[in-house]
C-alpha atoms as a PDB file:
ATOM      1  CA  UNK A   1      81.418  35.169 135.365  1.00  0.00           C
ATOM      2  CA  UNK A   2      79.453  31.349 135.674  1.00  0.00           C
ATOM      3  CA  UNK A   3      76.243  32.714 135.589  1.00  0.00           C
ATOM      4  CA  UNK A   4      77.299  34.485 132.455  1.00  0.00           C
ATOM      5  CA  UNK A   5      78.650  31.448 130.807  1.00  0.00           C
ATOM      6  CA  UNK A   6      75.828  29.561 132.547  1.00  0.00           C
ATOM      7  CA  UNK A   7      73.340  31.680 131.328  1.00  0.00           C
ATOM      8  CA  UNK A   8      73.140  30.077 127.853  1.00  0.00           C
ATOM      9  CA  UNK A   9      71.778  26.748 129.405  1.00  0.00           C
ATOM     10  CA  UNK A  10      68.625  29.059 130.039  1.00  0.00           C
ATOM     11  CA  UNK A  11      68.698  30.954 126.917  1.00  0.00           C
ATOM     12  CA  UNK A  12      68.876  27.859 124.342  1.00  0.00           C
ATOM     13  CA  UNK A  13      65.825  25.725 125.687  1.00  0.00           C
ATOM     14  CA  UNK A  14      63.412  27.852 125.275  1.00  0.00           C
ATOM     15  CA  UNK A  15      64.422  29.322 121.993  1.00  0.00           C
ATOM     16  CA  UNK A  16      63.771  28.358 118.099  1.00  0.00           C
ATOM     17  CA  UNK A  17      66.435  26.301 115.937  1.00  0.00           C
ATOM     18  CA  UNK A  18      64.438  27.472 113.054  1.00  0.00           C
ATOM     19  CA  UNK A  19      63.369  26.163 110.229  1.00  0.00           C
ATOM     20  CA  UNK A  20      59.933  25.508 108.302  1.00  0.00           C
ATOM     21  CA  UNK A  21      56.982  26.689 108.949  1.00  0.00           C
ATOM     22  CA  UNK A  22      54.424  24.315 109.967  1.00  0.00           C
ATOM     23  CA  UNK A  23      51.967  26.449 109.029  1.00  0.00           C
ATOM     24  CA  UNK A  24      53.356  27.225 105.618  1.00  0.00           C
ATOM     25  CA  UNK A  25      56.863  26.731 103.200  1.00  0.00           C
ATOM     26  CA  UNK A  26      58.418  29.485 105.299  1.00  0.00           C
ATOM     27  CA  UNK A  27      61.739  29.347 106.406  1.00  0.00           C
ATOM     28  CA  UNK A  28      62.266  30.926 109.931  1.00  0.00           C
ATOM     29  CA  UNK A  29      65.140  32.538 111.263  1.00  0.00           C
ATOM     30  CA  UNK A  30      67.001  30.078 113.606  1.00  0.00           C
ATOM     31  CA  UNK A  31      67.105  32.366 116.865  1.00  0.00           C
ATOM     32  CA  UNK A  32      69.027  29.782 118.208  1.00  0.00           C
ATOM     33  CA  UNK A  33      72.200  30.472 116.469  1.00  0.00           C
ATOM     34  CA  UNK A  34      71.600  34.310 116.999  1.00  0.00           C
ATOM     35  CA  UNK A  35      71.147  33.389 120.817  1.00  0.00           C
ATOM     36  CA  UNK A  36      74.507  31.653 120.876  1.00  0.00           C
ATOM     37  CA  UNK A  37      76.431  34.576 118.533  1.00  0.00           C
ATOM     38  CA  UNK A  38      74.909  37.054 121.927  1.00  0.00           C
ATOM     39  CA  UNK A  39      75.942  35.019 124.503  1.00  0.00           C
ATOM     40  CA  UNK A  40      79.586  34.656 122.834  1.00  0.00           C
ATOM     41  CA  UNK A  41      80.190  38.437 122.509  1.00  0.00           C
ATOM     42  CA  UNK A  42      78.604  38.953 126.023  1.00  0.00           C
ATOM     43  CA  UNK A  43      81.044  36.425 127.518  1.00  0.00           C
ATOM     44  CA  UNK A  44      84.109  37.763 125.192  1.00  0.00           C
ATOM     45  CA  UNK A  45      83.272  41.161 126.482  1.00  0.00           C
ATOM     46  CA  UNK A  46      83.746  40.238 129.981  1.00  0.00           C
ATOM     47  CA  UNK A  47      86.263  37.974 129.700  1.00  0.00           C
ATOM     48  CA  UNK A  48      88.286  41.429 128.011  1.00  0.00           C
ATOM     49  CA  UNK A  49      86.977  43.231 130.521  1.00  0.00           C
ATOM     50  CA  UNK A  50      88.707  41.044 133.800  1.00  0.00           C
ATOM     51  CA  UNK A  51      91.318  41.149 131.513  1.00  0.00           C
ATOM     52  CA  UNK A  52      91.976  44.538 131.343  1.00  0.00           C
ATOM     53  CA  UNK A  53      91.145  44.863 135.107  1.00  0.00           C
ATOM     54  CA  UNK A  54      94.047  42.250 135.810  1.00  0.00           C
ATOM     55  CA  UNK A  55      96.165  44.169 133.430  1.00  0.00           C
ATOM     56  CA  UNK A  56      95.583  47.234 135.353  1.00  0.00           C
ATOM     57  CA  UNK A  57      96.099  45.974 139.125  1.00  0.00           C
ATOM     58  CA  UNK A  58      99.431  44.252 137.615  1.00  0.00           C
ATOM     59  CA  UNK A  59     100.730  47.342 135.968  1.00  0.00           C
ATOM     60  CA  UNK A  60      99.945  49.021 139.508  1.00  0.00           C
ATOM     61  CA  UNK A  61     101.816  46.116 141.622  1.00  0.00           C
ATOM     62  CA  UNK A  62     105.000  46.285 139.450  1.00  0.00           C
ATOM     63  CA  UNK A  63     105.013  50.142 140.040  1.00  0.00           C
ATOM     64  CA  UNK A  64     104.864  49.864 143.584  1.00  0.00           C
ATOM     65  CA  UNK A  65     107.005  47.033 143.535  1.00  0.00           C
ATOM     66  CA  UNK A  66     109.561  49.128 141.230  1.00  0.00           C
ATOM     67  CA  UNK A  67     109.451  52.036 143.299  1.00  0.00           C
ATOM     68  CA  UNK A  68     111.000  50.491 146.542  1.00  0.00           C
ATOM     69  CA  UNK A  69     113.489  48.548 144.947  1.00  0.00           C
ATOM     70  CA  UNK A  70     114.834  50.973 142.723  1.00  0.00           C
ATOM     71  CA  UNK A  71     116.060  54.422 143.136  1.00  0.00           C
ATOM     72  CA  UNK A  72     113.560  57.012 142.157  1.00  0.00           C
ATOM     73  CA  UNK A  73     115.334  58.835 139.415  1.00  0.00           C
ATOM     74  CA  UNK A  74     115.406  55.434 137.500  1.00  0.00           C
ATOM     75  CA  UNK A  75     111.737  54.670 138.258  1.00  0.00           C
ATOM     76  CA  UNK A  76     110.408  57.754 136.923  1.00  0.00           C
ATOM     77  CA  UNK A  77     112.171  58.006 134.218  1.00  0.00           C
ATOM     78  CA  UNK A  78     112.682  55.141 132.598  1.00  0.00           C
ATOM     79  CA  UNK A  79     110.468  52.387 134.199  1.00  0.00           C
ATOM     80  CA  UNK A  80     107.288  54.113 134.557  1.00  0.00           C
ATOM     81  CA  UNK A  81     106.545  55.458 130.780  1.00  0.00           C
ATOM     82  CA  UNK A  82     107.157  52.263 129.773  1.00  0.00           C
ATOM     83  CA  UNK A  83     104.381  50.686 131.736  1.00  0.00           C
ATOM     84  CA  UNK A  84     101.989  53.215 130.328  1.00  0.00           C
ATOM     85  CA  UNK A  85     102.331  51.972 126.326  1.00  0.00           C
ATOM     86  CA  UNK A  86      99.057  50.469 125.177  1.00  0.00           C
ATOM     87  CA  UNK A  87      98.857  47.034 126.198  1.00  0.00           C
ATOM     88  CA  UNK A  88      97.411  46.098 122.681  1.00  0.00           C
ATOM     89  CA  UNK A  89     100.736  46.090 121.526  1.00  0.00           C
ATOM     90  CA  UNK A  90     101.470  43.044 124.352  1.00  0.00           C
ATOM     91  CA  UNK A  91      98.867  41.054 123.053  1.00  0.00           C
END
């Protein structure tokens, strides 16, 4: 995960803030900002993705966890569909 937020320290140097054209009135495209939009949905991605994954081993844990401490008729039926709703609903 830091050399994906790091990356954008290598991306921006070496890419265009736009502007005019030297060679012309031409506007260019800054690439810059389209760089930095990228590397924002790249990090957002990941950062949803360890997300989930944490969700996940959690949701796991507290199962386990559940499943010792309480008897089983109670686990399965009550504790564990609840665990499976969406987690969108959490957030």
């Amino acid at each position: 995960m830091n050399a994906k937020i790091d990356s954008i320290n290598l991306i921006l140097p070496n890419t265009s803030a736009g502007g005019w054209d030297e060679d012309g009135p031409r506007w260019n495209e800054p690439e810059k900002a389209q760089a930095i939009r990228t590397w924002i949905r790249s990090v957002l991605r990941q950062i949803l993705h360890y997300k989930a994954e944490h969700q996940r081993l959690l949701d796991e844990e507290v199962a386990t966890t559940l499943q010792l401490v309480l008897p089983q008729d109670i686990v399965m039926n009550n504790v564990l569909p609840f665990l499976e709703l969406p987690h969108s609903r959490l957030n």
